[in-house]
C-alpha atoms as a PDB file:
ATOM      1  CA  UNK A   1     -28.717   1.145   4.453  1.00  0.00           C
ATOM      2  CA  UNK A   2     -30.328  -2.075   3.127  1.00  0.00           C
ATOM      3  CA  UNK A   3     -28.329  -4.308   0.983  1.00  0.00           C
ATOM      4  CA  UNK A   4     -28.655  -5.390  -2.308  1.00  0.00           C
ATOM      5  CA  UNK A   5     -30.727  -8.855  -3.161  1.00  0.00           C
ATOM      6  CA  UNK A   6     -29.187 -11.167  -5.436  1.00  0.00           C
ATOM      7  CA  UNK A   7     -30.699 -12.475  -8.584  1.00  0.00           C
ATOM      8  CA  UNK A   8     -28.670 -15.443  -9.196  1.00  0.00           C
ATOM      9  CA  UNK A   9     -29.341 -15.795 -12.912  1.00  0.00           C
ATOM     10  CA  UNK A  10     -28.921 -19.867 -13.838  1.00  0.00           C
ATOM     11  CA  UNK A  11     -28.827 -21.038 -17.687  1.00  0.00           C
ATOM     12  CA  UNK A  12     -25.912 -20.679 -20.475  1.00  0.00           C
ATOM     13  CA  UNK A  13     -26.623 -17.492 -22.721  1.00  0.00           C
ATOM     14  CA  UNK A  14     -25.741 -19.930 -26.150  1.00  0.00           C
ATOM     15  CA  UNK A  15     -28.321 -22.381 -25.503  1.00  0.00           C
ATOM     16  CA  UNK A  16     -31.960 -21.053 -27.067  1.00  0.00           C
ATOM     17  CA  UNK A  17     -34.185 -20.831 -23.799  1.00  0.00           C
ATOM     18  CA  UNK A  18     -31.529 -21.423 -21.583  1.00  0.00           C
ATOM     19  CA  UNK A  19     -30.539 -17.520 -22.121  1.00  0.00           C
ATOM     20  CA  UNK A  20     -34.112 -16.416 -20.843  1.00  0.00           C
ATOM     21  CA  UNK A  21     -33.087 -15.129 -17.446  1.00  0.00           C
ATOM     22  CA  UNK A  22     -30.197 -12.712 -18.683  1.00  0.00           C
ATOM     23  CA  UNK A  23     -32.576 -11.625 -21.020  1.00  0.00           C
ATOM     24  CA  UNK A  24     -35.452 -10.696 -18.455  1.00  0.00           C
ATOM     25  CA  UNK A  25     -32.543  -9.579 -15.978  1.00  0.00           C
ATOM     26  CA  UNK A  26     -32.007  -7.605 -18.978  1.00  0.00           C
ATOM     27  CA  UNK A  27     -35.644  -5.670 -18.931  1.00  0.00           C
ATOM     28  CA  UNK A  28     -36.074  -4.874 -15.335  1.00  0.00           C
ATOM     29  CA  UNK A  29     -36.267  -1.159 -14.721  1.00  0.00           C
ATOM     30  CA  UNK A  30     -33.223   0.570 -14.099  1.00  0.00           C
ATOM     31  CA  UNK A  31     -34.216   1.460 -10.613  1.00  0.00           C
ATOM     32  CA  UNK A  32     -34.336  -1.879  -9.295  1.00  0.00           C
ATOM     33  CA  UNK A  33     -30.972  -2.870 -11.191  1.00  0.00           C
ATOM     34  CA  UNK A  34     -29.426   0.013  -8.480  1.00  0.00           C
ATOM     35  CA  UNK A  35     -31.390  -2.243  -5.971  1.00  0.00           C
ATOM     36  CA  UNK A  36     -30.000  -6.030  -6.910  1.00  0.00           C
ATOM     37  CA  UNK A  37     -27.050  -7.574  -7.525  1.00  0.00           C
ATOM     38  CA  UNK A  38     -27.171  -9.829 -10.360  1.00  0.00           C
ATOM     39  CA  UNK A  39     -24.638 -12.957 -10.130  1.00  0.00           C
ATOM     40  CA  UNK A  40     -24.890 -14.665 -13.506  1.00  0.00           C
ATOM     41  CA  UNK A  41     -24.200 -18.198 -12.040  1.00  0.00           C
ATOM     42  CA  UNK A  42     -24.534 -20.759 -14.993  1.00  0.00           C
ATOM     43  CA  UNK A  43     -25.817 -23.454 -12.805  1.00  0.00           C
ATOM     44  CA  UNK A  44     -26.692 -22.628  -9.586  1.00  0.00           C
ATOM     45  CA  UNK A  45     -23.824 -24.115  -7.028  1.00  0.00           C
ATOM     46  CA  UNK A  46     -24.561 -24.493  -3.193  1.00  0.00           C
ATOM     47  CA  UNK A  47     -21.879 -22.104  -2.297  1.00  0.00           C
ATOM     48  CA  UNK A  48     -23.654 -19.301  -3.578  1.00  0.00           C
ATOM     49  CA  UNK A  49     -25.893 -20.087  -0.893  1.00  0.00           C
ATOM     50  CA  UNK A  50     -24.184 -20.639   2.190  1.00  0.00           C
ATOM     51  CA  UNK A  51     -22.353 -17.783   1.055  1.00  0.00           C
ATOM     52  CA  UNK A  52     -25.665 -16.029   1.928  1.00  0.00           C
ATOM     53  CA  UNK A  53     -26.192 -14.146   5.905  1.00  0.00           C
ATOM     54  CA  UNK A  54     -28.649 -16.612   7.424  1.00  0.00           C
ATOM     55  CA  UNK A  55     -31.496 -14.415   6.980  1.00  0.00           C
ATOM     56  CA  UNK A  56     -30.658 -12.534   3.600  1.00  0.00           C
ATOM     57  CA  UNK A  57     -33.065 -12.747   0.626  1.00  0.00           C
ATOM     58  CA  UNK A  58     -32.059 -14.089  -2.988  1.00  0.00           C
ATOM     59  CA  UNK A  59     -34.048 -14.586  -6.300  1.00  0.00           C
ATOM     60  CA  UNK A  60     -33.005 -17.550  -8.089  1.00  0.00           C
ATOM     61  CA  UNK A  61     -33.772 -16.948 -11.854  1.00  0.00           C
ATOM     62  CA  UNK A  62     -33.764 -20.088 -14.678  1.00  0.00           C
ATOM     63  CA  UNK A  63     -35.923 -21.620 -17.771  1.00  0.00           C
ATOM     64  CA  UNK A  64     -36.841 -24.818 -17.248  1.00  0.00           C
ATOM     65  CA  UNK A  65     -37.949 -27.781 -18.885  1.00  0.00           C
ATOM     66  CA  UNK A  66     -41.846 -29.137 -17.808  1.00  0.00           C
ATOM     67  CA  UNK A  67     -44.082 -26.527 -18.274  1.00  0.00           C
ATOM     68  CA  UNK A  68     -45.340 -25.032 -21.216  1.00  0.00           C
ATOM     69  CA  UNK A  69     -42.869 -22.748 -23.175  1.00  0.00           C
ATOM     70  CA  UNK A  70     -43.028 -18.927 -22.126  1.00  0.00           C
ATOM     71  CA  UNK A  71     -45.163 -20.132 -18.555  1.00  0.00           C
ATOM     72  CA  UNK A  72     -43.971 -18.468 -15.331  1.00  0.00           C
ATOM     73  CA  UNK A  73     -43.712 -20.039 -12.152  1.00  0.00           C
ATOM     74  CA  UNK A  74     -42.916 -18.640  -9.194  1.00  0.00           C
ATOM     75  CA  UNK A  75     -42.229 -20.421  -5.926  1.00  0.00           C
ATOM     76  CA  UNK A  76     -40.694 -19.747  -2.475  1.00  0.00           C
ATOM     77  CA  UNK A  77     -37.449 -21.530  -2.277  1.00  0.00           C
ATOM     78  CA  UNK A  78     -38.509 -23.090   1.121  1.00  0.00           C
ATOM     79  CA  UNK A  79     -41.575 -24.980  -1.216  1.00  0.00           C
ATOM     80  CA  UNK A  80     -38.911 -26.460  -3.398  1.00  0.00           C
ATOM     81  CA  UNK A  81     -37.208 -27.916  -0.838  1.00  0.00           C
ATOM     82  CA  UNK A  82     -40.422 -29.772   0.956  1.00  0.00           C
ATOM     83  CA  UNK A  83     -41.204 -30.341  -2.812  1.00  0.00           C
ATOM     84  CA  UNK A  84     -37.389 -32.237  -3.559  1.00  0.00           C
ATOM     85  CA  UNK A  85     -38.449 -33.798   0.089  1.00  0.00           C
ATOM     86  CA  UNK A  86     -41.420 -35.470  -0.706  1.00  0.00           C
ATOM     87  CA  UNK A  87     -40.360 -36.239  -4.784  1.00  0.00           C
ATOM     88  CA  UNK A  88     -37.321 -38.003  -2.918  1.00  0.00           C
ATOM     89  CA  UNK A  89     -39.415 -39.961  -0.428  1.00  0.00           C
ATOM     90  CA  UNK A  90     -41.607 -41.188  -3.088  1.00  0.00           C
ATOM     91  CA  UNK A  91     -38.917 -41.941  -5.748  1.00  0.00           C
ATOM     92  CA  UNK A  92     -40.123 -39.414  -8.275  1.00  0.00           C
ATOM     93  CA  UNK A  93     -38.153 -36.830 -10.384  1.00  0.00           C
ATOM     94  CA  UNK A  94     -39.401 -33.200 -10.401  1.00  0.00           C
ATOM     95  CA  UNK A  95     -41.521 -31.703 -13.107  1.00  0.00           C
ATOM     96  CA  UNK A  96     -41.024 -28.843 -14.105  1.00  0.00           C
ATOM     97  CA  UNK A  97     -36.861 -29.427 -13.510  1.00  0.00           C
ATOM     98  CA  UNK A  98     -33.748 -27.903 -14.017  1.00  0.00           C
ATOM     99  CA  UNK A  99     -31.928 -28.753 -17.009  1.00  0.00           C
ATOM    100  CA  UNK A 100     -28.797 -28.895 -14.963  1.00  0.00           C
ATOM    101  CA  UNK A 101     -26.837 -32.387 -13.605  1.00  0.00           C
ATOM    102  CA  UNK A 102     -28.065 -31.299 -10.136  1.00  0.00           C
ATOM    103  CA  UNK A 103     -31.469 -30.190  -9.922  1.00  0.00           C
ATOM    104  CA  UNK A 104     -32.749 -27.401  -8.660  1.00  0.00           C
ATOM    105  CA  UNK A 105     -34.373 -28.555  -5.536  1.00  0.00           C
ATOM    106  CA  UNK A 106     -31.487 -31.247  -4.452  1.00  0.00           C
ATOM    107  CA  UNK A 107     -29.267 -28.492  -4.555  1.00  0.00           C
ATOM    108  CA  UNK A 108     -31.953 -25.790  -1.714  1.00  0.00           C
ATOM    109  CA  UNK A 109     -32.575 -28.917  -0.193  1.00  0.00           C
ATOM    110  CA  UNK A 110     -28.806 -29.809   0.718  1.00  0.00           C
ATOM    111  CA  UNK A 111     -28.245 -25.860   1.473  1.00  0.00           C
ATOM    112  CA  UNK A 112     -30.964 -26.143   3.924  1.00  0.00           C
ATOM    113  CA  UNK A 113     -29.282 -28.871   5.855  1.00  0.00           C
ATOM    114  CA  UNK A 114     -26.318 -27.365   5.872  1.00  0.00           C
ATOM    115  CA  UNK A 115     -27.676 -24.242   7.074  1.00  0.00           C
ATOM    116  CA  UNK A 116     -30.420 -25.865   9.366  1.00  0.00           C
ATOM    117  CA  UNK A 117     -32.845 -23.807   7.540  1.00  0.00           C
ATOM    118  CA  UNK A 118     -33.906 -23.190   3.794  1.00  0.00           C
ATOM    119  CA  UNK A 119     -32.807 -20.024   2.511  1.00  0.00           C
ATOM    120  CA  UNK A 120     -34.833 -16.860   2.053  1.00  0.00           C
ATOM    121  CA  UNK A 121     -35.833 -16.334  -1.348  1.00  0.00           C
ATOM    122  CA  UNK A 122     -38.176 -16.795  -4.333  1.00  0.00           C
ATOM    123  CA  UNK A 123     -37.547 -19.452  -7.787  1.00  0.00           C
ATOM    124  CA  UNK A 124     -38.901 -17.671 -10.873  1.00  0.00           C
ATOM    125  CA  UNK A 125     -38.841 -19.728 -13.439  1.00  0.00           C
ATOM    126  CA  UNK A 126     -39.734 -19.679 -17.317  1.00  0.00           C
ATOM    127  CA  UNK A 127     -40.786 -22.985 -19.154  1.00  0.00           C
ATOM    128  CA  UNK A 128     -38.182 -23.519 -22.191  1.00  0.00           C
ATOM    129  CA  UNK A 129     -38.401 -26.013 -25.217  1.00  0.00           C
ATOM    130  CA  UNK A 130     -34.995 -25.725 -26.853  1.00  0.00           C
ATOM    131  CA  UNK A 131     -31.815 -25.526 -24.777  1.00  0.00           C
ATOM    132  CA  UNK A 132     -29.468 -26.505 -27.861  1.00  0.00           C
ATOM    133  CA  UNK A 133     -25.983 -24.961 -27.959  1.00  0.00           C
ATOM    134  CA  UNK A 134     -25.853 -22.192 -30.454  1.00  0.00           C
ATOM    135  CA  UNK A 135     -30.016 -21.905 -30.987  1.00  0.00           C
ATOM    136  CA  UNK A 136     -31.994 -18.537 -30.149  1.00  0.00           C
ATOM    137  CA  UNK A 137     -34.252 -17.977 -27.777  1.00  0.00           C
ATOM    138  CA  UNK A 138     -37.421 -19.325 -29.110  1.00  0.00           C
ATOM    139  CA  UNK A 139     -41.038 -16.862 -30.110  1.00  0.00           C
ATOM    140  CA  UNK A 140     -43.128 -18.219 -26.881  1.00  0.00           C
ATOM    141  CA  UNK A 141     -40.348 -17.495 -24.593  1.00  0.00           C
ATOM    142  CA  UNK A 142     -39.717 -14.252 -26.593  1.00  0.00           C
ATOM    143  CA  UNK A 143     -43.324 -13.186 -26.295  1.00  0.00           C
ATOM    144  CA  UNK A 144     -43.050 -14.397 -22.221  1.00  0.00           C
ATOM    145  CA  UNK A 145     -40.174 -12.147 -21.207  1.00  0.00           C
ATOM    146  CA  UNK A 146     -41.884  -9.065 -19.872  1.00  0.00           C
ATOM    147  CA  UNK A 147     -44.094 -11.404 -17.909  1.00  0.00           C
ATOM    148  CA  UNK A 148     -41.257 -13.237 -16.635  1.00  0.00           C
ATOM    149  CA  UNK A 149     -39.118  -9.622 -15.673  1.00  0.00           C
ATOM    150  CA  UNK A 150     -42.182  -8.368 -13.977  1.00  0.00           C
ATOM    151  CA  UNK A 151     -42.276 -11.835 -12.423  1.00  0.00           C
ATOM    152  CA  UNK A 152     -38.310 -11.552 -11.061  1.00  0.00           C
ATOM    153  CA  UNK A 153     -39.355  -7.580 -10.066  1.00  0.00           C
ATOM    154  CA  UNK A 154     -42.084  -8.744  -7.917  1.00  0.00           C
ATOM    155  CA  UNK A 155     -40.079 -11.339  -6.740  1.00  0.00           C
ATOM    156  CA  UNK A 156     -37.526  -8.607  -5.766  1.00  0.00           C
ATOM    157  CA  UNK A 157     -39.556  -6.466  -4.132  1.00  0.00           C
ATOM    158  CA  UNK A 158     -41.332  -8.650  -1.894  1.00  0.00           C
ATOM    159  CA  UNK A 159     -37.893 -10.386  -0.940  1.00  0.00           C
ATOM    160  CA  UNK A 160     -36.784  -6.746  -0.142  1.00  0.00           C
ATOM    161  CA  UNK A 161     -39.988  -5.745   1.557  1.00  0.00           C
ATOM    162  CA  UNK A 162     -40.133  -8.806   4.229  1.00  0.00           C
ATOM    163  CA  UNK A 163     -36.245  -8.870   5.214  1.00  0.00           C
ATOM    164  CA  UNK A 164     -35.539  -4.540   5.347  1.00  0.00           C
END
């Protein structure tokens, strides 16, 4: 019996693009919602990851501000953290970047010193352009979101195919 991998879904659902990963959580075939648990996390906290089995898979799932609104990007986890690394040695501030207090890649990169390792898992993130409280989603993350499901499936399924 394998266990499920978590989609830890980041962003506030009343805040325009900020809602775009519950709504691509929303779109991904039902057979691989019996295959995930999805943990609808707000802003992604470091528990959730040393909560984690050393060598257990996650998908960490957020719009972002930095790249073009509706563009994907997909990462390894472990690449965010040499990326927060270097943007820390050099003084610079990540682009594209969490809309959150702590970003993104501070917050992998202090899990993987805790845990003497980064954790096992995949970013998949959507580019955003308004994250106002009580604003839609906007049309070119609208038009995005069956790229960016398909993304967060693929993302799945190779986080489920390399740790079975």
């Amino acid at each position: 019996m394998t266990s499920r991998v978590p989609i830890f879904v980041c962003g506030e659902p009343a805040r325009g693009d900020d809602a775009a990963g519950f709504a691509a959580v929303d779109l991904l075939p039902a057979d691989l919602r019996e295959r995930v648990e999805v943990v609808p996390v707000g802003q992604l906290d470091i528990l959730f990851l040393m909560d984690l089995p050393a060598d257990a898979p996650c998908v960490v799932v957020d719009a972002v501000a930095g790249l073009r609104p509706g563009e994907v990007w997909v990462r390894p986890l472990s690449a965010l953290v040499d990326r927060a690394r270097t943007l820390h040695a050099t003084g610079r501030s990540p682009d594209p970047r969490s809309s959150h207090e702590l970003p993104l890649e501070q917050v992998l990169d202090l899990a993987a010193m805790l845990r003497d390792a980064p954790p096992a898992g995949t970013f998949v993130g959507i580019g955003g352009c308004c994250f106002d409280l009580g604003t839609p989603l906007t049309a070119p993350v609208i038009g995005a979101l069956p790229a960016f499901a398909a993304a967060i499936a693929a993302a799945v399924e190779e986080q489920a195919g390399t740790h079975l």
